[in-house]
C-alpha atoms as a PDB file:
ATOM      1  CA  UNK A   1      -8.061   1.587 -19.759  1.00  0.00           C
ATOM      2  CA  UNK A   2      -7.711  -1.549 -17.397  1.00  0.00           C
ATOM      3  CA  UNK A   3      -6.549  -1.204 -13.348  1.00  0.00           C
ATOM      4  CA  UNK A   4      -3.709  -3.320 -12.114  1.00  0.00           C
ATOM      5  CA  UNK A   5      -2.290  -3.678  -8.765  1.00  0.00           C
ATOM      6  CA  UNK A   6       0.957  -6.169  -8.056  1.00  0.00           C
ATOM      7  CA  UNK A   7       1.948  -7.871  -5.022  1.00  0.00           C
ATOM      8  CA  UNK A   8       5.021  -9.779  -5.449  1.00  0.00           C
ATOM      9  CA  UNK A   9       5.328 -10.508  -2.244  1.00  0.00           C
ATOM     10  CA  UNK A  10       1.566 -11.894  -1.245  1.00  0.00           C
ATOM     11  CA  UNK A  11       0.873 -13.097   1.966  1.00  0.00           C
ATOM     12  CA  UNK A  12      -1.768 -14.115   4.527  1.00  0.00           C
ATOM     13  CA  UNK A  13      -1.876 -11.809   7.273  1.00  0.00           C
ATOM     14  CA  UNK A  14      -3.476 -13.758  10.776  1.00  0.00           C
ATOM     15  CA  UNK A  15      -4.561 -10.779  13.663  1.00  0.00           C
ATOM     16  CA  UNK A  16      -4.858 -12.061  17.070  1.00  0.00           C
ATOM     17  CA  UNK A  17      -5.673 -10.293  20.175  1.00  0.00           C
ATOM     18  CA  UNK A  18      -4.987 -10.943  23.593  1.00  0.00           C
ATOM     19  CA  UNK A  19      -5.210  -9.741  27.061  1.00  0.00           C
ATOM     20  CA  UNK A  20      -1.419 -10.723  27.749  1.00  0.00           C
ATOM     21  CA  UNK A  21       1.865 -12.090  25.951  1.00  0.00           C
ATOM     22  CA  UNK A  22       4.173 -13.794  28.490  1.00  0.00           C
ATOM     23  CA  UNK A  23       7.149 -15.880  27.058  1.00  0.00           C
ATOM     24  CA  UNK A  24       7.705 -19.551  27.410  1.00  0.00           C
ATOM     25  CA  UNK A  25       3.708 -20.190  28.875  1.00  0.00           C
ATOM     26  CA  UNK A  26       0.686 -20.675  26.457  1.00  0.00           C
ATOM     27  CA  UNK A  27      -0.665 -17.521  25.312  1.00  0.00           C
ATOM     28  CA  UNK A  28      -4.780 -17.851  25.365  1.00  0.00           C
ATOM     29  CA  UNK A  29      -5.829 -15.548  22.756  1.00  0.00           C
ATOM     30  CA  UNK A  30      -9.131 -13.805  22.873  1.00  0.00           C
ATOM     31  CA  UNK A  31      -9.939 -13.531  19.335  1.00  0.00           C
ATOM     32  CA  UNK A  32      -8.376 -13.999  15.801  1.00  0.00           C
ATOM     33  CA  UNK A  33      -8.977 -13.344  12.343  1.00  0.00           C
ATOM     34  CA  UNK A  34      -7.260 -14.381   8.833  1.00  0.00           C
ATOM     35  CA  UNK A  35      -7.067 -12.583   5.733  1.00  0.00           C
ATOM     36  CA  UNK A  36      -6.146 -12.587   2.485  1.00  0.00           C
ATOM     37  CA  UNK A  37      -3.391 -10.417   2.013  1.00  0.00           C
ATOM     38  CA  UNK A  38      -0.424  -8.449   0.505  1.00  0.00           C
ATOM     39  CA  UNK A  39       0.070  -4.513  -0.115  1.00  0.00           C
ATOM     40  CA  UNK A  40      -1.266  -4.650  -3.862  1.00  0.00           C
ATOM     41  CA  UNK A  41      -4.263  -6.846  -2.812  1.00  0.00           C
ATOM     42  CA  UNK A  42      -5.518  -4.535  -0.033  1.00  0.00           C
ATOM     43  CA  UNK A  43      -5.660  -1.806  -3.068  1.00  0.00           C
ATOM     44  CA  UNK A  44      -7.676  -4.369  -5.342  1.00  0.00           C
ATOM     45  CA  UNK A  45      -9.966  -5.097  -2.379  1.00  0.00           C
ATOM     46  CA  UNK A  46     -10.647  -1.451  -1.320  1.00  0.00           C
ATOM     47  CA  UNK A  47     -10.891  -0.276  -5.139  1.00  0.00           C
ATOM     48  CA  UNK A  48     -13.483  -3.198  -5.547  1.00  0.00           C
ATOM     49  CA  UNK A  49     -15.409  -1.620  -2.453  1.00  0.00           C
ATOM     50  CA  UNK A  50     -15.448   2.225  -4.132  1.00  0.00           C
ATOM     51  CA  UNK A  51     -16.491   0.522  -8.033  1.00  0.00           C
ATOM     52  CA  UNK A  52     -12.787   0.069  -9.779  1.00  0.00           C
ATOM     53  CA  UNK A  53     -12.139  -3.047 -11.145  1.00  0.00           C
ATOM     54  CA  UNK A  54      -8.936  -4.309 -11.372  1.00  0.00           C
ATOM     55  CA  UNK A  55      -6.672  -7.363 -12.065  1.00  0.00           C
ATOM     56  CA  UNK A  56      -4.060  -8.267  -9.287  1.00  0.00           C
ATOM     57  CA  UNK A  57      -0.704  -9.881 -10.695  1.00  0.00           C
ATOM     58  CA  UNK A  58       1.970 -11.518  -8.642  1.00  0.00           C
ATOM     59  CA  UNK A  59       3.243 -14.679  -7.838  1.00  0.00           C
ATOM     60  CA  UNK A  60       1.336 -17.443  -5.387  1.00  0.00           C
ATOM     61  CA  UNK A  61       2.890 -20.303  -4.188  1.00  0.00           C
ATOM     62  CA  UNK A  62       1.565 -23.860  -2.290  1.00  0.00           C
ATOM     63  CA  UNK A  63      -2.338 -23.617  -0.471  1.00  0.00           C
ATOM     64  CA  UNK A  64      -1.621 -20.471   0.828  1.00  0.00           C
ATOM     65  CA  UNK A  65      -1.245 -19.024  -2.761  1.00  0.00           C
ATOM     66  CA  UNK A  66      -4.353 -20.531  -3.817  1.00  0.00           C
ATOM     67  CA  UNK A  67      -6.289 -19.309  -0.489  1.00  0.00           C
ATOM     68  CA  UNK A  68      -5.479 -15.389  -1.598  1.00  0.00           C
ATOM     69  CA  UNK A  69      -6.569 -16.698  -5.429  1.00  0.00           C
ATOM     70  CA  UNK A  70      -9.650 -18.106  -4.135  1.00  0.00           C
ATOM     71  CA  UNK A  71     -10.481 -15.337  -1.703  1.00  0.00           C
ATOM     72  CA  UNK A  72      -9.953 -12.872  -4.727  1.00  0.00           C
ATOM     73  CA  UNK A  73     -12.413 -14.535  -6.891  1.00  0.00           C
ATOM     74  CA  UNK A  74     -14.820 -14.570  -4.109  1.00  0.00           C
ATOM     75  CA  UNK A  75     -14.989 -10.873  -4.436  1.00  0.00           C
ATOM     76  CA  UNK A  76     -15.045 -10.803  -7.854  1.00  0.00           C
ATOM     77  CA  UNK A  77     -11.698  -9.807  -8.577  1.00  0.00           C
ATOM     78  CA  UNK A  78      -9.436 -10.936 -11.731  1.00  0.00           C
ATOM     79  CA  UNK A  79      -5.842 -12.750 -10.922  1.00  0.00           C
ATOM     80  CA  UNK A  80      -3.121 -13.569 -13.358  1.00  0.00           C
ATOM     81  CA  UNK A  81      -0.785 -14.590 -10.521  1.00  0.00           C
ATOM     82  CA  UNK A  82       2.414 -16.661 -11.447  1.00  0.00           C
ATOM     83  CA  UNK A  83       2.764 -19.421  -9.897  1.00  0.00           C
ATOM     84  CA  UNK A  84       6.460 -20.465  -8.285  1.00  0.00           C
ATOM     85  CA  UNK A  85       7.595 -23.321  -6.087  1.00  0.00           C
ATOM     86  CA  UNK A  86       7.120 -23.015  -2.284  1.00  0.00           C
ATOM     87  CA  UNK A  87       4.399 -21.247  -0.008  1.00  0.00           C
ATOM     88  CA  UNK A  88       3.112 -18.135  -0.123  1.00  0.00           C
ATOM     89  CA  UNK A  89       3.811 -16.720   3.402  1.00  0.00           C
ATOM     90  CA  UNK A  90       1.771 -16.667   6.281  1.00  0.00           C
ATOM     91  CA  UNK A  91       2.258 -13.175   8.789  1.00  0.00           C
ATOM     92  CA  UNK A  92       1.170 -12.862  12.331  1.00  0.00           C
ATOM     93  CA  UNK A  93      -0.154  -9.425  13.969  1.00  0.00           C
ATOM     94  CA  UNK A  94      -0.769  -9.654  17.380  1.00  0.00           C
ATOM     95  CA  UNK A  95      -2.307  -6.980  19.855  1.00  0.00           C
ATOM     96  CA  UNK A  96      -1.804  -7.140  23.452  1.00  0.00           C
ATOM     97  CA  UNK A  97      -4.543  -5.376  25.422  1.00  0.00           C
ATOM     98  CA  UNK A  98      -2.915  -5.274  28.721  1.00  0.00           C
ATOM     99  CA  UNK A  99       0.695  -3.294  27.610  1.00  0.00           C
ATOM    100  CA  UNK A 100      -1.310  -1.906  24.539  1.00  0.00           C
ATOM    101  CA  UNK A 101       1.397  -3.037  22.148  1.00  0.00           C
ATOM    102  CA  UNK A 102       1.583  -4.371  18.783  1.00  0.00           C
ATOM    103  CA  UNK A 103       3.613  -7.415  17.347  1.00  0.00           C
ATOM    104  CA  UNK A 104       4.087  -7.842  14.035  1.00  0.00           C
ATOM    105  CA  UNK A 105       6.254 -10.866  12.782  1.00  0.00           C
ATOM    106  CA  UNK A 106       6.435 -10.982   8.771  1.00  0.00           C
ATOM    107  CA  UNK A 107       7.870 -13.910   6.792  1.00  0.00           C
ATOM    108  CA  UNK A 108      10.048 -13.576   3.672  1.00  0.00           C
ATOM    109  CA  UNK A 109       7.647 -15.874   1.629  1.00  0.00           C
ATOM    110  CA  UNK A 110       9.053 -18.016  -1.674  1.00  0.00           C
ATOM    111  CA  UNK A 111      12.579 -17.182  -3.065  1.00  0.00           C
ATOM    112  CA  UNK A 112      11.287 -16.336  -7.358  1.00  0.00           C
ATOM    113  CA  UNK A 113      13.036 -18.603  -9.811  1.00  0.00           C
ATOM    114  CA  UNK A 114      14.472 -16.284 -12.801  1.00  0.00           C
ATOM    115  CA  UNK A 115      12.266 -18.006 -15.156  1.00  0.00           C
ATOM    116  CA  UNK A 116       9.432 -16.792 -13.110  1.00  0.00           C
ATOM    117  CA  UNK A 117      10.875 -13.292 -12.864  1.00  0.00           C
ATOM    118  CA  UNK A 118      11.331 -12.669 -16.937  1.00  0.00           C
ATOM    119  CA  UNK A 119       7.432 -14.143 -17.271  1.00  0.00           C
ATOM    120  CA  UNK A 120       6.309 -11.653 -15.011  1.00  0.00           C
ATOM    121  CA  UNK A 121       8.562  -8.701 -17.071  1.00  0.00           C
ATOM    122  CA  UNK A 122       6.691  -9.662 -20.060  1.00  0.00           C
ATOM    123  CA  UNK A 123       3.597  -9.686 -18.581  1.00  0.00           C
ATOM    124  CA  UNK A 124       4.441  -6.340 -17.744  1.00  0.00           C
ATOM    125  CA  UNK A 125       5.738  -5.462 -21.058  1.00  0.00           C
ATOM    126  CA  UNK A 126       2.184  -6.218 -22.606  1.00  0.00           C
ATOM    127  CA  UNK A 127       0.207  -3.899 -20.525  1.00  0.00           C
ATOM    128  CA  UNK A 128      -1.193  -1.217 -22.866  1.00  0.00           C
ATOM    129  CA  UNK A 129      -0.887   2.633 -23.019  1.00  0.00           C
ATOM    130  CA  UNK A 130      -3.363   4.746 -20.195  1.00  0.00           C
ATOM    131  CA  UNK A 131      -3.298   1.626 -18.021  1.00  0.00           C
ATOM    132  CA  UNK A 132      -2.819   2.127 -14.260  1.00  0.00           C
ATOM    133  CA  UNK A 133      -0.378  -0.396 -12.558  1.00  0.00           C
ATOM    134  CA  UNK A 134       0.064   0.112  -8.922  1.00  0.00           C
ATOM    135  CA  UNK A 135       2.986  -2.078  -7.368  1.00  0.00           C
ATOM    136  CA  UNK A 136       3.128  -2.146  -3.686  1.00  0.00           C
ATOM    137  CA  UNK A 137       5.009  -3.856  -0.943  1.00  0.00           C
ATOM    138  CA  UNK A 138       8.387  -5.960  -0.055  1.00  0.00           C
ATOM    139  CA  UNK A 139       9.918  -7.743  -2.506  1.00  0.00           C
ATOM    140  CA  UNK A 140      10.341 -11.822  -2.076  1.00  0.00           C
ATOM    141  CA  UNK A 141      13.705 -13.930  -2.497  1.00  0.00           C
ATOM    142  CA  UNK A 142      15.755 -13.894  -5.491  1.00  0.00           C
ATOM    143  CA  UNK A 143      13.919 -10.745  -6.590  1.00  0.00           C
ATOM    144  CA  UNK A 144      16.467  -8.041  -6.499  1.00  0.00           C
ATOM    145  CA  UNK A 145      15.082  -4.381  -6.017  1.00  0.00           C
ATOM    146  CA  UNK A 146      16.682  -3.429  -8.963  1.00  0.00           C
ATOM    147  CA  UNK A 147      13.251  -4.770 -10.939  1.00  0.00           C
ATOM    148  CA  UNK A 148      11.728  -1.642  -9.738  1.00  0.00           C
ATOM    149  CA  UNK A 149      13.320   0.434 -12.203  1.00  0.00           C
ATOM    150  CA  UNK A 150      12.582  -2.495 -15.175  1.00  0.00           C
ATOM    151  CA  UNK A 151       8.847  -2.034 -14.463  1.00  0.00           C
ATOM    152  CA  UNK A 152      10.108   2.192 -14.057  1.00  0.00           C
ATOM    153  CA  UNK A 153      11.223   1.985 -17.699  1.00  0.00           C
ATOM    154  CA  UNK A 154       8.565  -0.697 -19.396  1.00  0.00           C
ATOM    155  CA  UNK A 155       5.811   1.707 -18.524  1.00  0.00           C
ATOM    156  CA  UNK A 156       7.498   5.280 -18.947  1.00  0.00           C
ATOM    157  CA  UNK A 157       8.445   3.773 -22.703  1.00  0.00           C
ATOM    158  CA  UNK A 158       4.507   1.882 -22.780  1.00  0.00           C
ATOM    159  CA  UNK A 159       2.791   5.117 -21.372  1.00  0.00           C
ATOM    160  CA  UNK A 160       1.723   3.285 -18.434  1.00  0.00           C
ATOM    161  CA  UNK A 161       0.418   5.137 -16.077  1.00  0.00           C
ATOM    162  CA  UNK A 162       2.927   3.723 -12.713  1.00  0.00           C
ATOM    163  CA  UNK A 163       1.839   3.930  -8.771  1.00  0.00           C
ATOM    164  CA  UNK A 164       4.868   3.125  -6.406  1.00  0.00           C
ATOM    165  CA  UNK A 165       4.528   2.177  -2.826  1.00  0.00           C
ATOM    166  CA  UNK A 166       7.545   0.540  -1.535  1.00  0.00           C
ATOM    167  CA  UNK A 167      10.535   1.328   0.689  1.00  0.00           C
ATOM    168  CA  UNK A 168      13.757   0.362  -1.364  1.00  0.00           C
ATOM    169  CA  UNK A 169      16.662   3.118  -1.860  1.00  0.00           C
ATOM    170  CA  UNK A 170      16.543   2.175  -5.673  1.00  0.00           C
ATOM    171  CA  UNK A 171      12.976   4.381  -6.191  1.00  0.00           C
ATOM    172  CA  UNK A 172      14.911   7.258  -6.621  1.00  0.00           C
ATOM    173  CA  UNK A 173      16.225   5.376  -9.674  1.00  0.00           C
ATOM    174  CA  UNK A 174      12.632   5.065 -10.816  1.00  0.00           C
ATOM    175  CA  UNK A 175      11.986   8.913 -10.926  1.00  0.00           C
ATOM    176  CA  UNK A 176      13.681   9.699 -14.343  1.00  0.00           C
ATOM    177  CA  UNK A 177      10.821   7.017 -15.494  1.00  0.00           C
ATOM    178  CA  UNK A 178       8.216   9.786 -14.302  1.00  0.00           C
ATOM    179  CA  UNK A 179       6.192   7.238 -12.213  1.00  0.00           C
ATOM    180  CA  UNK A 180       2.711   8.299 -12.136  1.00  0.00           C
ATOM    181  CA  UNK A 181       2.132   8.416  -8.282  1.00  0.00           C
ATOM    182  CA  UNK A 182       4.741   7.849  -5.170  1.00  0.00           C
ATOM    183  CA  UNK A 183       2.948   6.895  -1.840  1.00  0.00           C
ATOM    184  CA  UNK A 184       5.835   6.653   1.009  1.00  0.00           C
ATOM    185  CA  UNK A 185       5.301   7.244   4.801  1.00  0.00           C
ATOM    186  CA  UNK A 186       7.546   9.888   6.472  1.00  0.00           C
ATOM    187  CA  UNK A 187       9.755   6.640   7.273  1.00  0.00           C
ATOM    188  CA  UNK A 188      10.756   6.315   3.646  1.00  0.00           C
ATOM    189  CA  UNK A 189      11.087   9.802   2.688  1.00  0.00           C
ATOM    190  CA  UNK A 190      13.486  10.244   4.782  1.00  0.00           C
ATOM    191  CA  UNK A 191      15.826   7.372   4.534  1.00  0.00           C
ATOM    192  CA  UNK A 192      15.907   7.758   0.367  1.00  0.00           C
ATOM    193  CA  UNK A 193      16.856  11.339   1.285  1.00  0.00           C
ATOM    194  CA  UNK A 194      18.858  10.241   4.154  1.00  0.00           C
ATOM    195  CA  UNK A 195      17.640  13.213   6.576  1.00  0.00           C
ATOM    196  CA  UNK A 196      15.654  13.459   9.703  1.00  0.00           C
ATOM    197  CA  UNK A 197      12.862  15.715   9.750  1.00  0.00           C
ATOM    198  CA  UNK A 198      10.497  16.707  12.299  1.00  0.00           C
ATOM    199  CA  UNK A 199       7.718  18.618  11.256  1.00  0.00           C
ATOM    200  CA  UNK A 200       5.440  18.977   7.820  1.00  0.00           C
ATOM    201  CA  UNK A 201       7.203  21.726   6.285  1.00  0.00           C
ATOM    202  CA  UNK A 202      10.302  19.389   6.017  1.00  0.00           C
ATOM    203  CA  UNK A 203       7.771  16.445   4.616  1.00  0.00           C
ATOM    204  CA  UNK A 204       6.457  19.092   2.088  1.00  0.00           C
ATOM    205  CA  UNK A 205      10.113  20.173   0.750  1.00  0.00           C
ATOM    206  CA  UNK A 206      11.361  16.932   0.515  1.00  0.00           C
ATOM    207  CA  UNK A 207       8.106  15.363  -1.046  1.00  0.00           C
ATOM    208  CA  UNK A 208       9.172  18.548  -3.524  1.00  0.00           C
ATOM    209  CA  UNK A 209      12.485  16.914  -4.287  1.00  0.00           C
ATOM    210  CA  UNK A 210      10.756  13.724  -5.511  1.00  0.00           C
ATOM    211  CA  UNK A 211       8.139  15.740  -7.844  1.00  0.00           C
ATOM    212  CA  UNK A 212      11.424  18.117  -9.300  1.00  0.00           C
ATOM    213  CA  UNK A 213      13.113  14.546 -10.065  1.00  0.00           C
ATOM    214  CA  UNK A 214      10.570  12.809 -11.594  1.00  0.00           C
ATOM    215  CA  UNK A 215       7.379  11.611  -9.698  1.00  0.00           C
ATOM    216  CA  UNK A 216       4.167  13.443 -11.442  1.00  0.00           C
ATOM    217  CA  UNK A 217       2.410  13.255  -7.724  1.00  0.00           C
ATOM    218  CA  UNK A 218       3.121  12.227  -4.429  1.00  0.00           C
ATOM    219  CA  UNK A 219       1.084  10.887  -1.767  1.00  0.00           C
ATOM    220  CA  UNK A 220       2.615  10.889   1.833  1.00  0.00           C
ATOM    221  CA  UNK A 221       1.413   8.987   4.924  1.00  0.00           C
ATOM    222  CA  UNK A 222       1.925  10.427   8.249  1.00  0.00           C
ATOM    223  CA  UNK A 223       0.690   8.019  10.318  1.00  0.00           C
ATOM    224  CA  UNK A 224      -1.139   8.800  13.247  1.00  0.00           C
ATOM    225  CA  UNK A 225      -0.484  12.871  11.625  1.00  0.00           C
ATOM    226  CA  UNK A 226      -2.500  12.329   8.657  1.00  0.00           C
ATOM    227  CA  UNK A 227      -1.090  13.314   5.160  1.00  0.00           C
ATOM    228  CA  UNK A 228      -0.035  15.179   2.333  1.00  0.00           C
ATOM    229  CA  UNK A 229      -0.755  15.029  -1.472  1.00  0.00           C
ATOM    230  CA  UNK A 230       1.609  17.391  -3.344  1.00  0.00           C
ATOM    231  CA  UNK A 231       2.174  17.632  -7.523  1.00  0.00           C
ATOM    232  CA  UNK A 232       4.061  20.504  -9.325  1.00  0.00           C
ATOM    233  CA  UNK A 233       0.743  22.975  -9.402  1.00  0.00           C
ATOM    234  CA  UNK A 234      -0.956  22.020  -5.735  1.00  0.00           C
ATOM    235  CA  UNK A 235      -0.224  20.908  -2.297  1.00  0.00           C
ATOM    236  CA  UNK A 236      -3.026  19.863   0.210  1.00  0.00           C
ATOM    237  CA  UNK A 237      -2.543  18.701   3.780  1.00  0.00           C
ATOM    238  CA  UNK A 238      -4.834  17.087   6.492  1.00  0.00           C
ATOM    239  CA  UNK A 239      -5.324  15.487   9.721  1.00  0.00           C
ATOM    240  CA  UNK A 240      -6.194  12.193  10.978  1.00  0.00           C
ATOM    241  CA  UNK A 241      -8.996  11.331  13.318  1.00  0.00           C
ATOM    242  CA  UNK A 242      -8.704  10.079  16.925  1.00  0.00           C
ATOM    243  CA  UNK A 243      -9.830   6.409  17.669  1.00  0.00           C
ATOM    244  CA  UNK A 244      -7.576   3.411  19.257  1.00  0.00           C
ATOM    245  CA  UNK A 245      -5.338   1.774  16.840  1.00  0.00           C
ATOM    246  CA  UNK A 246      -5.850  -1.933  16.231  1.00  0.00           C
ATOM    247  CA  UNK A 247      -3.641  -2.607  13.309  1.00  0.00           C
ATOM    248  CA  UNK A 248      -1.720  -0.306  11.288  1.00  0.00           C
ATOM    249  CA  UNK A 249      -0.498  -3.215   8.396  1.00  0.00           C
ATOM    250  CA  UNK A 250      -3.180  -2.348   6.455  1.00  0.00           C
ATOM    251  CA  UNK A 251      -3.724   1.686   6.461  1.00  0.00           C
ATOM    252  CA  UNK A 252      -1.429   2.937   4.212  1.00  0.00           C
ATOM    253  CA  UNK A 253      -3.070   0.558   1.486  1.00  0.00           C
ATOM    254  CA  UNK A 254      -6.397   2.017   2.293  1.00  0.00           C
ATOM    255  CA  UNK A 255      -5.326   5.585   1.781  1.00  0.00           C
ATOM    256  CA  UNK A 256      -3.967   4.550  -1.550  1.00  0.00           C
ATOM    257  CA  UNK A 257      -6.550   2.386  -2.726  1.00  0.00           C
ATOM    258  CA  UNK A 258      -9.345   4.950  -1.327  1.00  0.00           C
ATOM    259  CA  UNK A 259      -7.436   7.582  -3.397  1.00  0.00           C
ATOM    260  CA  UNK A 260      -6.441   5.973  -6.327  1.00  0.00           C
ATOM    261  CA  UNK A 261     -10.479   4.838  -6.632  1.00  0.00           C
ATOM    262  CA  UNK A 262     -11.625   8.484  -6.191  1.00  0.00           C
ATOM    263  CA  UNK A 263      -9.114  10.147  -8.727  1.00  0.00           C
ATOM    264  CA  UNK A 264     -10.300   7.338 -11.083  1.00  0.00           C
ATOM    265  CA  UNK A 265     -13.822   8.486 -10.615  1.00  0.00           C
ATOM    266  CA  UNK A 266     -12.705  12.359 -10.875  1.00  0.00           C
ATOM    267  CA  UNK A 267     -13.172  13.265  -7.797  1.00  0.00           C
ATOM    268  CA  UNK A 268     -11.863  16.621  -6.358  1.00  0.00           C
ATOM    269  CA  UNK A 269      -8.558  16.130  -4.911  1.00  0.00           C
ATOM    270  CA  UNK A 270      -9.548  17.676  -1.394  1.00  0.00           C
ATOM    271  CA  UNK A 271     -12.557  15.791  -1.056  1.00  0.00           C
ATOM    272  CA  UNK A 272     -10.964  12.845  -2.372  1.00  0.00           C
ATOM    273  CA  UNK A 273      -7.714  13.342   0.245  1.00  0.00           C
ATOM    274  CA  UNK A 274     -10.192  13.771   2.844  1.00  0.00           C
ATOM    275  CA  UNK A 275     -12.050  10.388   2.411  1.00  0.00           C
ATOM    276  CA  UNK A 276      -8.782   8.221   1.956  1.00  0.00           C
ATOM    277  CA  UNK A 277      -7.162   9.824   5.264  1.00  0.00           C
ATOM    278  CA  UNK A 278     -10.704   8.557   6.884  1.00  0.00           C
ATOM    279  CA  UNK A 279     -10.524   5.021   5.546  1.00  0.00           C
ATOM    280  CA  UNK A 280      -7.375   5.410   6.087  1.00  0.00           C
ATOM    281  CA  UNK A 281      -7.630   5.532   9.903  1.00  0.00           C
ATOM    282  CA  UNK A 282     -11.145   3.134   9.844  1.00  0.00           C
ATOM    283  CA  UNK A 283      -8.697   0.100   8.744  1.00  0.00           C
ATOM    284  CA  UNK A 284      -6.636   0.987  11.476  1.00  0.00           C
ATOM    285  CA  UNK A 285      -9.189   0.919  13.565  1.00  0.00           C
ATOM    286  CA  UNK A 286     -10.111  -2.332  13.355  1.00  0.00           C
ATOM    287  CA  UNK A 287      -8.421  -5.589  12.708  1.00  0.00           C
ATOM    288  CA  UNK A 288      -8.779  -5.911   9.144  1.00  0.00           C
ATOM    289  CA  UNK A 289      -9.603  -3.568   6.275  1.00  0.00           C
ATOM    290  CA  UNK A 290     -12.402  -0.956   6.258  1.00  0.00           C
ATOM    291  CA  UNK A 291     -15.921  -1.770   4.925  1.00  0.00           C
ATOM    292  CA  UNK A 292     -16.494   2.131   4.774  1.00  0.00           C
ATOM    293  CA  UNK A 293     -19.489   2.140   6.963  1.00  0.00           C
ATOM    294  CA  UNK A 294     -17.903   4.366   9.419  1.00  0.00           C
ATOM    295  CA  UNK A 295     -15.914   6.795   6.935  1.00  0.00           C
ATOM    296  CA  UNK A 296     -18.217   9.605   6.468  1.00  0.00           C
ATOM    297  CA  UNK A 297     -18.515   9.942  10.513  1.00  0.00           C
ATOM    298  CA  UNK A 298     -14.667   9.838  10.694  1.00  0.00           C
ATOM    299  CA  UNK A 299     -14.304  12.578   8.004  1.00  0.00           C
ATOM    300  CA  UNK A 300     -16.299  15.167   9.664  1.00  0.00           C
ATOM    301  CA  UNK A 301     -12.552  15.127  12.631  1.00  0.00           C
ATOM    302  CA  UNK A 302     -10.583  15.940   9.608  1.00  0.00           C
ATOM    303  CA  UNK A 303      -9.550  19.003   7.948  1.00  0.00           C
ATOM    304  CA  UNK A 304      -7.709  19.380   4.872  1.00  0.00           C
ATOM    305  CA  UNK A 305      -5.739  22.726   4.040  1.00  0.00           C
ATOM    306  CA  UNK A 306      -4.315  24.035   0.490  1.00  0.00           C
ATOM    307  CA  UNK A 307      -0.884  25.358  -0.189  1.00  0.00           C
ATOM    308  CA  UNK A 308       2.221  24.398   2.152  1.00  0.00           C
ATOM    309  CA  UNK A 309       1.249  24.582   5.691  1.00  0.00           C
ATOM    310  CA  UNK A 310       4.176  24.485   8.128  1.00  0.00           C
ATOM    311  CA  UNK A 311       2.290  22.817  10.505  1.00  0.00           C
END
């Protein structure tokens, strides 16, 4: 059984804080950080932290490409990235102390020759039966969504075990594919659903819908409200803890990393939803991902209930 996470969309994410952001004057920032980034890479890199190996797949473009590559290998994790034409794109997160906002300007990155596109597909195709393959994240130019329900099919008919965390309409096409895992924030449930809904026990039926078409589990973000992991047999619900938010880019990729590590390891899914809402909210409190040194405090604000609360 081999891991595999998939960005194709990777990018370097650059956090910079300061006091004030005033338009046409120079901006003096107080600090700044770079990263390597992209959705499936923040699941390699947190996996890599709890023990999982795992290969991350995609396609890098120009220095920025290699920069991810090279930071990957650093930590000791396999690639088998395509590579395209262009640059790999370069997002900007910026936190302003003073009006306690957030700006978050994201690029579209390289537009994907076809050629590039049917590589990846077969790279895809070769992946073996019990393997995990988690694809995450925006898809770049000249990929069309539709490729969601390819990689749907190539691993329902492979017996590859699928984890989907991205926001297109077309993942409800996935679900007759019985994707392993679904992870979308309230955000996305309700737009493929197209409803508004207010509290958990409309989360909870609608995070239903998605298990009685398809999805084996589901694993919703709430944000700043915690989450909710639900299959056909269980449903368990918890909080998250207080702190001040920093950067939320990278927290929903923590919970799923953090989770998809522990059920990997067989942990018990309670304990295991507890300690990837925590790491969860550590990423976001801070400016890049967690290093898990503050987890087990954070856990202790958390409580997780069975069955369907309605609150």
């Amino acid at each position: 059984m081999s891991v595999y996470t998939c960005t194709l969309n990777l990018a370097i994410d650059l956090f910079i804080e300061t006091d004030e952001m005033k338009p046409s004057q120079v901006n003096r920032t107080n600090d700044d950080d770079i990263q390597a980034n992209g959705k499936g890479v923040n699941v390699s890199l947190i996996m890599k932290q709890l023990g999982i190996d795992s290969t991350a797949l995609g396609f890098k473009a120009g220095f920025t490409g290699n920069y991810i590559e090279d930071y990957l290998h650093q930590k000791d994790i396999s690639t088998d990235f395509i590579s395209v034409p262009g640059m790999t794109r370069i997002n900007v997160f910026t936190q302003v102390n003073k009006t306690n906002e957030e700006f978050k300007l994201v690029n579209k990155g390289p537009e994907i020759p076809q050629e590039q596109i049917k590589t990846f597909l077969n790279q895809i195709q070769k992946l073996q039966a019990d393997d995990y393959l988690c694809v995450s994240g925006s898809l770049p130019r000249g990929v069309s969504p539709e490729i969601l329900i390819d990689i749907s099919r190539i691993c329902f008919e492979n017996k590859v075990h699928l984890i989907i965390d991205s926001s297109y309409p077309e993942i409800i096409d996935c679900l007759p594919y019985q994707p392993f895992l679904l992870k979308p924030n309230e955000e996305e449930l309700q737009s493929w659903y197209n409803v508004e809904l207010s509290d958990r026990e409309g989360y909870i039926h609608y995070a239903e819908r998605l298990i009685a078409d398809g999805a084996k589990n589901v694993l919703l973000s709430l944000g700043g409200e915690g989450g909710i992991f639900l299959n056909k047999d269980i449903v368990y619900s918890g909080n998250s803890p207080k702190g001040k938010v920093v950067n939320t880019a990278c927290a929903g990729d923590t919970l799923l990393g953090t989770f998809l590590a522990g059920y990997l390891k067989g942990e018990q899914v309670d304990i295991n939803l507890k300690k990837s809402l925590a790491a969860g909210s550590s990423t976001a409190f801070r400016k890049g991902l967690t290093d898990f040194s503050d987890v087990a405090e954070l856990e202790k604000q958390i409580e997780i209930k069975e069955g369907a609360s309605k609150k």
